[in-house]
Each structure stands twice: as C-alpha cells, then as structure tokens.
Protein backbone atom coordinates (compact mmCIF):
# COMPACT_ATOMS: atom_id res chain seq x y z
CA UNK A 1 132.04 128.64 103.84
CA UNK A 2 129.23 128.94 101.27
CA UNK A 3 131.04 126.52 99.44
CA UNK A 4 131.63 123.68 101.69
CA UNK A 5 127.61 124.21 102.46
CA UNK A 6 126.88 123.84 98.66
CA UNK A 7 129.04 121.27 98.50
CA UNK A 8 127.39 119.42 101.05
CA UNK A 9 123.81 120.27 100.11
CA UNK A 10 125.23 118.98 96.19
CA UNK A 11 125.87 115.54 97.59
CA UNK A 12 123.04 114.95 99.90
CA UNK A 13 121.01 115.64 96.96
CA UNK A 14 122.75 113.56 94.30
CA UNK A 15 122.20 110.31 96.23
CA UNK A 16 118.41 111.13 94.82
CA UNK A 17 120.02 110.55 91.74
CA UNK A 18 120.49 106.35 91.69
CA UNK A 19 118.92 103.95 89.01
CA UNK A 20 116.41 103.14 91.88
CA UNK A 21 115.48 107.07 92.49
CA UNK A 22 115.00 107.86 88.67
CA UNK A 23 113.01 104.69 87.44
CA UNK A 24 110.65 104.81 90.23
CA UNK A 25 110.16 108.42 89.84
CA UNK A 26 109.64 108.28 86.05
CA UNK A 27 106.98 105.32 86.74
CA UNK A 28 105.29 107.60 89.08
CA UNK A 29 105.62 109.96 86.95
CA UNK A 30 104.18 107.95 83.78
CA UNK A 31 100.55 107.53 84.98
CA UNK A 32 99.23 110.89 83.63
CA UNK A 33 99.99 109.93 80.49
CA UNK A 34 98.94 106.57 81.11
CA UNK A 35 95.93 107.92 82.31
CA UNK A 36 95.38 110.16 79.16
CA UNK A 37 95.57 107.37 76.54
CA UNK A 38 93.34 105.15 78.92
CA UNK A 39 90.87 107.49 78.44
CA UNK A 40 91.15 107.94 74.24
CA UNK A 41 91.64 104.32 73.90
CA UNK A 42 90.04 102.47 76.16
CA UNK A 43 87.34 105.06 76.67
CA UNK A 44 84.08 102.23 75.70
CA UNK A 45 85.63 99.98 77.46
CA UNK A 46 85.63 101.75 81.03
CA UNK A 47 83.54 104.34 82.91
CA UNK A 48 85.50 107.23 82.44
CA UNK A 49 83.90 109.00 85.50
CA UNK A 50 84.46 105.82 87.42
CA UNK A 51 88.33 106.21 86.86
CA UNK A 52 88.13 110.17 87.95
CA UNK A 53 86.29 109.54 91.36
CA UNK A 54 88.70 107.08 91.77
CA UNK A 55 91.94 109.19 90.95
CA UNK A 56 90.18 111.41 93.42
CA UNK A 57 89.70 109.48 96.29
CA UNK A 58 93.18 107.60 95.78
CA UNK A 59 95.10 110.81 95.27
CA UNK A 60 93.60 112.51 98.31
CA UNK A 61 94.41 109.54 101.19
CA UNK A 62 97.61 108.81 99.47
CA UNK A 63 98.53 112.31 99.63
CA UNK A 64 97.24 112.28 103.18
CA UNK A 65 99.22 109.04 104.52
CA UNK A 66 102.08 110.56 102.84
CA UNK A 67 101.98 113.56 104.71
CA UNK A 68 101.40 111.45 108.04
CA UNK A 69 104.38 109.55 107.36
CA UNK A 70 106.54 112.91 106.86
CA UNK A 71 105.57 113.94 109.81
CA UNK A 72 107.24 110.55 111.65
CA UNK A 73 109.91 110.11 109.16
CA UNK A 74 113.06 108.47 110.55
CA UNK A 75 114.83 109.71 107.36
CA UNK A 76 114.28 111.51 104.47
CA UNK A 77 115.46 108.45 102.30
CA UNK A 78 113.23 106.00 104.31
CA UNK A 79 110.06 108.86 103.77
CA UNK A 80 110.91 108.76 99.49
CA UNK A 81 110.84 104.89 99.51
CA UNK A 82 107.38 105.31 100.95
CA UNK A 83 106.25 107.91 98.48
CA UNK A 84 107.29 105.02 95.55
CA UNK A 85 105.38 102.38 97.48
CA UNK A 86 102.44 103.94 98.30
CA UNK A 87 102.48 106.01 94.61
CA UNK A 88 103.02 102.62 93.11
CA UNK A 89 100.22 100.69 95.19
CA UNK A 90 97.57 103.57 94.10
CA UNK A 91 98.74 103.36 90.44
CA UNK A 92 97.97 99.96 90.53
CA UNK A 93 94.57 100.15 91.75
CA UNK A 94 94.27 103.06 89.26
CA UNK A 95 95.48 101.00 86.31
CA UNK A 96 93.13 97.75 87.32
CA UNK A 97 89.65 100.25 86.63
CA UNK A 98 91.37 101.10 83.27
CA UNK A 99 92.13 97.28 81.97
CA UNK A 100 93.51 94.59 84.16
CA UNK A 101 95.65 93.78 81.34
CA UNK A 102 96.63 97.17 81.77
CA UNK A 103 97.22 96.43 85.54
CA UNK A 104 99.11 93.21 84.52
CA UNK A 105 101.90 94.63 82.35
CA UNK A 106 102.33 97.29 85.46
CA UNK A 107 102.68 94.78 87.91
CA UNK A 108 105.57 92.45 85.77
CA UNK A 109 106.87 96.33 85.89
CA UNK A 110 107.14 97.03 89.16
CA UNK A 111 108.41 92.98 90.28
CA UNK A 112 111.24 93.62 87.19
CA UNK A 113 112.23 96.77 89.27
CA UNK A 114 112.42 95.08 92.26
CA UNK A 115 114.29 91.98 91.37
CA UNK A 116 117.06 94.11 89.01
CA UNK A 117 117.04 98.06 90.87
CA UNK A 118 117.42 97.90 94.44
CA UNK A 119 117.87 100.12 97.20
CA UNK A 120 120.79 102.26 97.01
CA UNK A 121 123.09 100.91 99.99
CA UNK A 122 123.99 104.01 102.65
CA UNK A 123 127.75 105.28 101.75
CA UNK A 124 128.11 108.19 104.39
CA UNK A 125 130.13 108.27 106.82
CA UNK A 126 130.37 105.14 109.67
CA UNK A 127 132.75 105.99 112.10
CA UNK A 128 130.99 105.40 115.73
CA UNK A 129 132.36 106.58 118.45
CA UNK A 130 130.93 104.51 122.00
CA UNK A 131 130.75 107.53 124.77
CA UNK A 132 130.19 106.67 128.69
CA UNK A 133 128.33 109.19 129.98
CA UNK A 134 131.85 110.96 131.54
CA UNK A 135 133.59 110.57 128.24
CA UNK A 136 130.44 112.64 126.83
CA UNK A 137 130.33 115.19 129.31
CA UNK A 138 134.29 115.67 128.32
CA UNK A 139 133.49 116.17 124.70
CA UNK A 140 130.56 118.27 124.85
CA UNK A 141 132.23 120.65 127.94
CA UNK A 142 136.05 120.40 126.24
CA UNK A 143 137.06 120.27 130.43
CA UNK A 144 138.82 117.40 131.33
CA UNK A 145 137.43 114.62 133.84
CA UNK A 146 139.34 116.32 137.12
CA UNK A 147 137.74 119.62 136.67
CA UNK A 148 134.37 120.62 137.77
C-alpha cells in the first residue's frame, strides 16, 4: 500500500517537472543574483537603498497576494502559474529601478518563454461519468434502486 501511495505522490509531483515548471522557476530563481551584480555594477548608476525598499515592499504584497490566492486556489497547478506571474511581474518592476535596459532584456525573456514554453496540457485521467441523482445514490449506498 505504501507503494502505490509513493507511487502516486511520485507522479503528482513530477508533472512539476516540465520545461515550463523549471525555466520559470530558475528565472525566479535568478534575481538574487541578478540583484547582487546590480548592485557591484551598476551601483553609481542607481540608489542602492532605493532598490532595497523596493525589494521590500514588492516582496511583502507579493508574498501576501500569493498567500490570498492559496487560500482560493482551484488547483495547485493553477496556484504555481500564479506564483510565476506574479514573481515575474515584481521582478520586472525590480529590474526597471536597476537599468531599464536591464528591464528590457528581461522582458524579450519572459515574451521568448511564452511564445516557445507553454503550459503543460492536463494528462490525468478523463473518464466522466454523468450521475442522476438516483444513479448517485446507487453508487454511493452500493443498494440497488428497489431497496430502501
């Protein structure tokens, strides 16, 4: 039994796995270091404690919508495409108070991702079966219609 339930837990978890899972988690994943060699490089160029009060403040409500949206989730796959929009919206404001050329090459990014890596299509099971309401009663009770 432990098995089958590992077995189980091993393929909801590998559909996290997809080109469209990885690159958008590496891209969120990028911007500390993105962040880190905005600040050596471009460090005259840009108010350093501009860009921290910014991180701040777009950290903290994306982190706060995010949580929002967990709590109405449809899906767990519907809540992570949210986590890569709204991670990739704040990045981009983020990158835009480093260099907007900075911002550019992030934005022809992100459009490249979304014309070439889409959405993983959902490959789990799809057989529906249409229940009346007695047909229902019959499966859930295992009695058949006559008896009551």
């Amino acid at each position: 039994r432990s098995w089958c339930l590992r077995r189980r837990t091993m393929a909801t978890v590998t559909r996290f796995f997809s080109p469209y899972h990885v690159l958008n988690a590496l891209v969120l994943c990028s911007y500390p270091a993105l962040s880190v060699w905005a600040k050596s490089t471009l460090a005259p160029a840009m108010d350093i404690a501009t860009l921290a009060q910014w991180e701040k403040q777009s950290g903290a409500s994306c982190l706060a919508v995010l949580f929002m949206r967990y709590l109405r989730k449809e899906t767990v796959d519907a809540w992570v495409t949210d986590v890569f929009m709204y991670g990739k919206t704040a990045i981009a404001l983020l990158t835009y108070f480093m260099d907007p050329r900075v911002m550019a090459w992030y934005v022809v990014l992100n459009l490249l991702m979304y014309l070439y890596v889409n959405l993983p299509v959902y490959a789990g099971p799809s057989a529906v079966t249409w229940l009346s309401p007695s047909a229902l009663s019959e499966q859930v009770t295992g009695a058949g219609a006559g008896s009551g």
